[in-house]
C-alpha atoms as a PDB file:
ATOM      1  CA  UNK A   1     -20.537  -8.902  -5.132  1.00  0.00           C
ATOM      2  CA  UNK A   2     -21.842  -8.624  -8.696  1.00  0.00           C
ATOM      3  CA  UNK A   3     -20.656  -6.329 -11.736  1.00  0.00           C
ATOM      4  CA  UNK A   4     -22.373  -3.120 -10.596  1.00  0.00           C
ATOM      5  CA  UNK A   5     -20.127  -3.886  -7.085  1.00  0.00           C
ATOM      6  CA  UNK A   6     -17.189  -3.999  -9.879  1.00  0.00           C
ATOM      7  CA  UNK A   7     -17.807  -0.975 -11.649  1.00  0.00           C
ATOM      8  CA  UNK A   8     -18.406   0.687  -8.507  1.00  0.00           C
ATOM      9  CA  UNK A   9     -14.966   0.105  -7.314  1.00  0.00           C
ATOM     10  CA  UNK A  10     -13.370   0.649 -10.712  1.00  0.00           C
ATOM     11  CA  UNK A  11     -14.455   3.886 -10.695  1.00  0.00           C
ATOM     12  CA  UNK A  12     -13.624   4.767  -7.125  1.00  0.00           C
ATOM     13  CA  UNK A  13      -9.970   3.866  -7.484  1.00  0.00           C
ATOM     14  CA  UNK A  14      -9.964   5.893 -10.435  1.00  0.00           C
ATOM     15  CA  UNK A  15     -11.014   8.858  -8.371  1.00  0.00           C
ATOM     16  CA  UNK A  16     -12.558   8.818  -4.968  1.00  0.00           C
ATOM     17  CA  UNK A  17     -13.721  11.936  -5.449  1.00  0.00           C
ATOM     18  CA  UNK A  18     -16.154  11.353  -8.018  1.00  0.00           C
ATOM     19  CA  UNK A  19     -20.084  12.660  -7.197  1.00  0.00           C
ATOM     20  CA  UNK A  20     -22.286  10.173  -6.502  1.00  0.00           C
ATOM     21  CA  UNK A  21     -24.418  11.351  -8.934  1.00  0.00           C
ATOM     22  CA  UNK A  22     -22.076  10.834 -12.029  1.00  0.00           C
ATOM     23  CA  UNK A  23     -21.065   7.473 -10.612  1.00  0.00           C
ATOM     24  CA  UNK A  24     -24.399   5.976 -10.060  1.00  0.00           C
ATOM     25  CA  UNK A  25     -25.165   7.471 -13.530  1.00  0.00           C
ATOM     26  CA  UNK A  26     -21.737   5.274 -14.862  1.00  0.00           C
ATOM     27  CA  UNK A  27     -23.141   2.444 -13.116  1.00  0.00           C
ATOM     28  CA  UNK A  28     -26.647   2.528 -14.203  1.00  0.00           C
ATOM     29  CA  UNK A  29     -28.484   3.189 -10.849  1.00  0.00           C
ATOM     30  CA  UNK A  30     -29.782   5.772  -9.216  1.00  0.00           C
ATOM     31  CA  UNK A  31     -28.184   7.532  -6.150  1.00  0.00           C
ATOM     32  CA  UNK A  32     -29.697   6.134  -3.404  1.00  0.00           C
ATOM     33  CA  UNK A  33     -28.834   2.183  -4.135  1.00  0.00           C
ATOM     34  CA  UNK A  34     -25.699   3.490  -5.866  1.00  0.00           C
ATOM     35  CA  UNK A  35     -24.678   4.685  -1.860  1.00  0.00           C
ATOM     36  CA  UNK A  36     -25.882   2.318  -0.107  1.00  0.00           C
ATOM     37  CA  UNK A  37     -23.770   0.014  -2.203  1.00  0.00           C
ATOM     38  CA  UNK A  38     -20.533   2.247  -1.340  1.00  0.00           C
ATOM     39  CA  UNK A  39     -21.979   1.905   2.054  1.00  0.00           C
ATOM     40  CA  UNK A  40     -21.965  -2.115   2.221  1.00  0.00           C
ATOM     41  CA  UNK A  41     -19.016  -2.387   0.229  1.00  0.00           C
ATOM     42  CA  UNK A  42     -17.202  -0.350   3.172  1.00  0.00           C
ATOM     43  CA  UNK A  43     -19.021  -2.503   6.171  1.00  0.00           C
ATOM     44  CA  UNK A  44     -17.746  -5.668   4.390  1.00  0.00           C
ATOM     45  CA  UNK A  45     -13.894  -4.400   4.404  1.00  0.00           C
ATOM     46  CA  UNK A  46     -14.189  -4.468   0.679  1.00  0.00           C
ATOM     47  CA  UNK A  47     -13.590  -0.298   0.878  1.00  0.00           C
ATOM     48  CA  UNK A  48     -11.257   0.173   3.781  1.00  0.00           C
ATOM     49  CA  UNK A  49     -10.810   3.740   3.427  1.00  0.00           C
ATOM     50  CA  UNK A  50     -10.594   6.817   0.958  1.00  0.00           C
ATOM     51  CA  UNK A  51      -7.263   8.892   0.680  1.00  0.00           C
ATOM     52  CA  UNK A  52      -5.666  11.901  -1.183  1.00  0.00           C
ATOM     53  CA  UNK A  53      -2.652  10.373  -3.246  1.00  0.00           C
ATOM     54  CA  UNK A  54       0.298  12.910  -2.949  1.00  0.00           C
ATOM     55  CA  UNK A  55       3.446  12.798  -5.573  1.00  0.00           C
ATOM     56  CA  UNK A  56       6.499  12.035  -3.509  1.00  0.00           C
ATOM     57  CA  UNK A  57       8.594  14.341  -5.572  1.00  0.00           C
ATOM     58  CA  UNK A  58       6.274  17.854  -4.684  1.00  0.00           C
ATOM     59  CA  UNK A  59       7.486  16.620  -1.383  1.00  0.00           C
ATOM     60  CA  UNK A  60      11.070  16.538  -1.522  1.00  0.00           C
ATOM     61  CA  UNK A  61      10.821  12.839  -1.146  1.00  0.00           C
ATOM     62  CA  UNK A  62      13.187  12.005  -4.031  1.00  0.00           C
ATOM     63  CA  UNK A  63      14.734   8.846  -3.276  1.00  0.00           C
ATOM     64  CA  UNK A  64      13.135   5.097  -3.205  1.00  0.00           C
ATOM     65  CA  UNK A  65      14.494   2.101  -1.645  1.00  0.00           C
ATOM     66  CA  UNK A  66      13.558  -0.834  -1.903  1.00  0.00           C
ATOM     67  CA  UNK A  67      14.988  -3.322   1.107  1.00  0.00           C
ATOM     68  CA  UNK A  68      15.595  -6.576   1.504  1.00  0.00           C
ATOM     69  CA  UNK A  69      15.860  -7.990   5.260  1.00  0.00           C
ATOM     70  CA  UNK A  70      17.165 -11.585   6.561  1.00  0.00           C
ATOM     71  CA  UNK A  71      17.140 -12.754   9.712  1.00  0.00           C
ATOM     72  CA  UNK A  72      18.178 -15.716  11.284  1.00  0.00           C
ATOM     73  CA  UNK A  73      15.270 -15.769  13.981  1.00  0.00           C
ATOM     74  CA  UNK A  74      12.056 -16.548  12.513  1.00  0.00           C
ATOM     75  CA  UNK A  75      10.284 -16.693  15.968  1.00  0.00           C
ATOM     76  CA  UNK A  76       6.527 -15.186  16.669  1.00  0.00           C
ATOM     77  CA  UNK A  77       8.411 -13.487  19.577  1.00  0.00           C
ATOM     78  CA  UNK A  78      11.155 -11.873  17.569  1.00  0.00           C
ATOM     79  CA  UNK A  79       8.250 -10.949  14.791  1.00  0.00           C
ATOM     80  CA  UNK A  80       6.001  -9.291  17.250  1.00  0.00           C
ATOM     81  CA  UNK A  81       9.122  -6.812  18.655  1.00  0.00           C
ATOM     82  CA  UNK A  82      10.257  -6.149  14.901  1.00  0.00           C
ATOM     83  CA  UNK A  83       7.084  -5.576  12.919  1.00  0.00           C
ATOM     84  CA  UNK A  84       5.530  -2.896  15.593  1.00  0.00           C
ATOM     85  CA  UNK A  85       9.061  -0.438  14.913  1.00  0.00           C
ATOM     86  CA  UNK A  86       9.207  -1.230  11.544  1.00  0.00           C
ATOM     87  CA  UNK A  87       5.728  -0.481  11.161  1.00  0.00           C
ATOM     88  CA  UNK A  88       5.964   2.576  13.048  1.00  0.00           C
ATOM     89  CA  UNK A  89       8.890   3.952  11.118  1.00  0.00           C
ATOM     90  CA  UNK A  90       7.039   7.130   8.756  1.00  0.00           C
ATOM     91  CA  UNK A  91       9.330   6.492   5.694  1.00  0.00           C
ATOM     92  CA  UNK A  92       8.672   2.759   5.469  1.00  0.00           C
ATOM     93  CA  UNK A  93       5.683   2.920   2.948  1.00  0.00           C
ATOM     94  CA  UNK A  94       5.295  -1.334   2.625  1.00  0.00           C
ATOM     95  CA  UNK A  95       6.566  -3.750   4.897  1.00  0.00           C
ATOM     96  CA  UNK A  96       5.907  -7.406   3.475  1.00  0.00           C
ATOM     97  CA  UNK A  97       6.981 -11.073   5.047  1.00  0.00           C
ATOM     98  CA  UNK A  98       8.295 -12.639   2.077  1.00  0.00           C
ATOM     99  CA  UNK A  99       8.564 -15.958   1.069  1.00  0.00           C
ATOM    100  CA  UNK A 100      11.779 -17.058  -0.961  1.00  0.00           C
ATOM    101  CA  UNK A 101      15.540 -15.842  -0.269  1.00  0.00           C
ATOM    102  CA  UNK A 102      14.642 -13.057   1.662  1.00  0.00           C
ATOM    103  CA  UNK A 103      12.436 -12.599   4.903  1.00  0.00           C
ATOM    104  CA  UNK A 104      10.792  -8.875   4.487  1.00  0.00           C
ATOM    105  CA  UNK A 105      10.941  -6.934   1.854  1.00  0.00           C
ATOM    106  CA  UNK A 106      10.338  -2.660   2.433  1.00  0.00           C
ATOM    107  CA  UNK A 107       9.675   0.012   0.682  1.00  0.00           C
ATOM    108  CA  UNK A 108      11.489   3.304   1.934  1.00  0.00           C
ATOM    109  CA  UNK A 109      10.828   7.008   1.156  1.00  0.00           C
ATOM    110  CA  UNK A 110      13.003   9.424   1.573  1.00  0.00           C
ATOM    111  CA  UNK A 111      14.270  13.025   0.535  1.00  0.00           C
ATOM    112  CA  UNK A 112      18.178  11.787  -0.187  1.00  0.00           C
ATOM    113  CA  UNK A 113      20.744   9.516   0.622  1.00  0.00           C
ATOM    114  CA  UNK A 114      21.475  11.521   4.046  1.00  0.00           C
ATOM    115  CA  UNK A 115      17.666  10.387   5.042  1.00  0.00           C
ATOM    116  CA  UNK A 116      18.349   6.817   4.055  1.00  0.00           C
ATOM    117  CA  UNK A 117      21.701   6.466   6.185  1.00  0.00           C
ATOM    118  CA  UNK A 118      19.461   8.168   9.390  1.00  0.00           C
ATOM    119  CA  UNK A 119      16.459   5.509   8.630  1.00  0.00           C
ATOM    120  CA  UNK A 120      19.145   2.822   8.159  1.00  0.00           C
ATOM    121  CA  UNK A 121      20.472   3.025  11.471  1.00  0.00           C
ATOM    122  CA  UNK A 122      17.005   3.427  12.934  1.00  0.00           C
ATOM    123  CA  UNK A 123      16.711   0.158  11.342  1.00  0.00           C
ATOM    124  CA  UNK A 124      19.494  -2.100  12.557  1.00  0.00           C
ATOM    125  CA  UNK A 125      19.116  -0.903  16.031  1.00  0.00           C
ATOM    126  CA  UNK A 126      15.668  -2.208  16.411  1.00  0.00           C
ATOM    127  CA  UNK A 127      16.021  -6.031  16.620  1.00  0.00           C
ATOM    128  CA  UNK A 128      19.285  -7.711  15.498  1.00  0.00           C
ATOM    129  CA  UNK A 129      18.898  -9.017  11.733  1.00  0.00           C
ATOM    130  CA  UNK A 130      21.424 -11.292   9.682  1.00  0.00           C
ATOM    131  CA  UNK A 131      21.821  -9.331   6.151  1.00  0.00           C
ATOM    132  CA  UNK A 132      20.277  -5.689   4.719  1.00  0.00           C
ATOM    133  CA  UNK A 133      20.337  -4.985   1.340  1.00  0.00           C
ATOM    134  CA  UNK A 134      19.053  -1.631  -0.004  1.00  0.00           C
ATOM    135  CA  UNK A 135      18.393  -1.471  -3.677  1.00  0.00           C
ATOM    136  CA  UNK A 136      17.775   2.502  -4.984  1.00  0.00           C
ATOM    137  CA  UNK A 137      15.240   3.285  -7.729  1.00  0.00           C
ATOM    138  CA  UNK A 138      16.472   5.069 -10.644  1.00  0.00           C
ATOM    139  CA  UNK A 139      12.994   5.702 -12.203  1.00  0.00           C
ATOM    140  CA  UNK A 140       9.498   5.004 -11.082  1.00  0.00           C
ATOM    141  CA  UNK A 141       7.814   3.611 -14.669  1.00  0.00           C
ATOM    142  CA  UNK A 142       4.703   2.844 -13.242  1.00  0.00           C
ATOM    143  CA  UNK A 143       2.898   3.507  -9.291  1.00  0.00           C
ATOM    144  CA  UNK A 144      -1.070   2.597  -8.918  1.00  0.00           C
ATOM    145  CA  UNK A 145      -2.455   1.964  -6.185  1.00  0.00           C
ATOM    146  CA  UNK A 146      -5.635   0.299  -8.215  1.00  0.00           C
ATOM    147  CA  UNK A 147      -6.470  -3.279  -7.952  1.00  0.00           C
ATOM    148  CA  UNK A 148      -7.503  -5.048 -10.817  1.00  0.00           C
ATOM    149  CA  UNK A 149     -10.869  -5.935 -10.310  1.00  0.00           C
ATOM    150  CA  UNK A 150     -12.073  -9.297 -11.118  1.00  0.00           C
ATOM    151  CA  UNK A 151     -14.601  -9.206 -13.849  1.00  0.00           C
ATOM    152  CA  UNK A 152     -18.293 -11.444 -12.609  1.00  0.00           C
ATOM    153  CA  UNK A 153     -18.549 -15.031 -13.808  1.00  0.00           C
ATOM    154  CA  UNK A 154     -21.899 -16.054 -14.727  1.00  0.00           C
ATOM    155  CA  UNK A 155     -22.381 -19.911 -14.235  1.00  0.00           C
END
């Protein structure tokens, strides 16, 4: 990838939506090698899809959790029954394996604390774990979902 590759996806994560015509123009190409770059860029997994980002709150989905999850089976066996619910679970928007004090770390979205409680006990029944801790957001300060691209070094 070069800096054109860059600026392409700098723009794109700004707004997907943007013309090809005003991006190739940002990026100093014309609109045919300005697509075909989008095109490559999404063949190599760089692009893995495009998506309409929606604000929780319009929604009704007031309340985020974050949750913390220890277990004291760390087994590929135990991993492969718990990921696929967790996964599958519409109000978990992140599931990582963590390294450190906890094992998997969550983020939840839900309407209210009602919603929580109901996704809670979805949770615990899935696979037994050793320790849950649920932290509540007060305030979201910042959200992106845009990487920080890596700016070209030039040997």
């Amino acid at each position: 990838m070069d800096q054109t590759d860059y600026k392409i996806l700098t723009l794109l994560q700004a707004d997907a939506d943007v013309s090809i015509a005003e991006l190739a123009e940002k990026v100093g190409l014309s609109q045919t090698p300005c697509w075909k770059r989008i095109q490559k860029l999404e063949r190599d997994g760089v692009i893995t899809r495009r998506v309409a980002l929606v604000a929780p709150e319009k929604l009704g989905l007031g309340l985020t959790v974050f949750v913390s999850i220890e277990t004291n089976d760390h087994s590929r066996a135990w991993l492969d029954r718990f990921a696929p619910a967790v996964s599958a679970m519409p109000e978990g928007m992140d599931f990582y394996r963590m390294a450190g004090d906890v094992d998997y770390m969550l983020r939840v979205v839900v309407a209210d604390m009602a919603a929580y409680d109901a996704f809670y006990k979805r949770l615990i029944e899935t696979i037994p774990l050793k320790n849950v801790t649920s932290r509540f957001a007060m305030e979201r300060i910042k959200a992106t979902t845009a990487y920080p691209v890596p700016a070209v070094t030039r040997a």
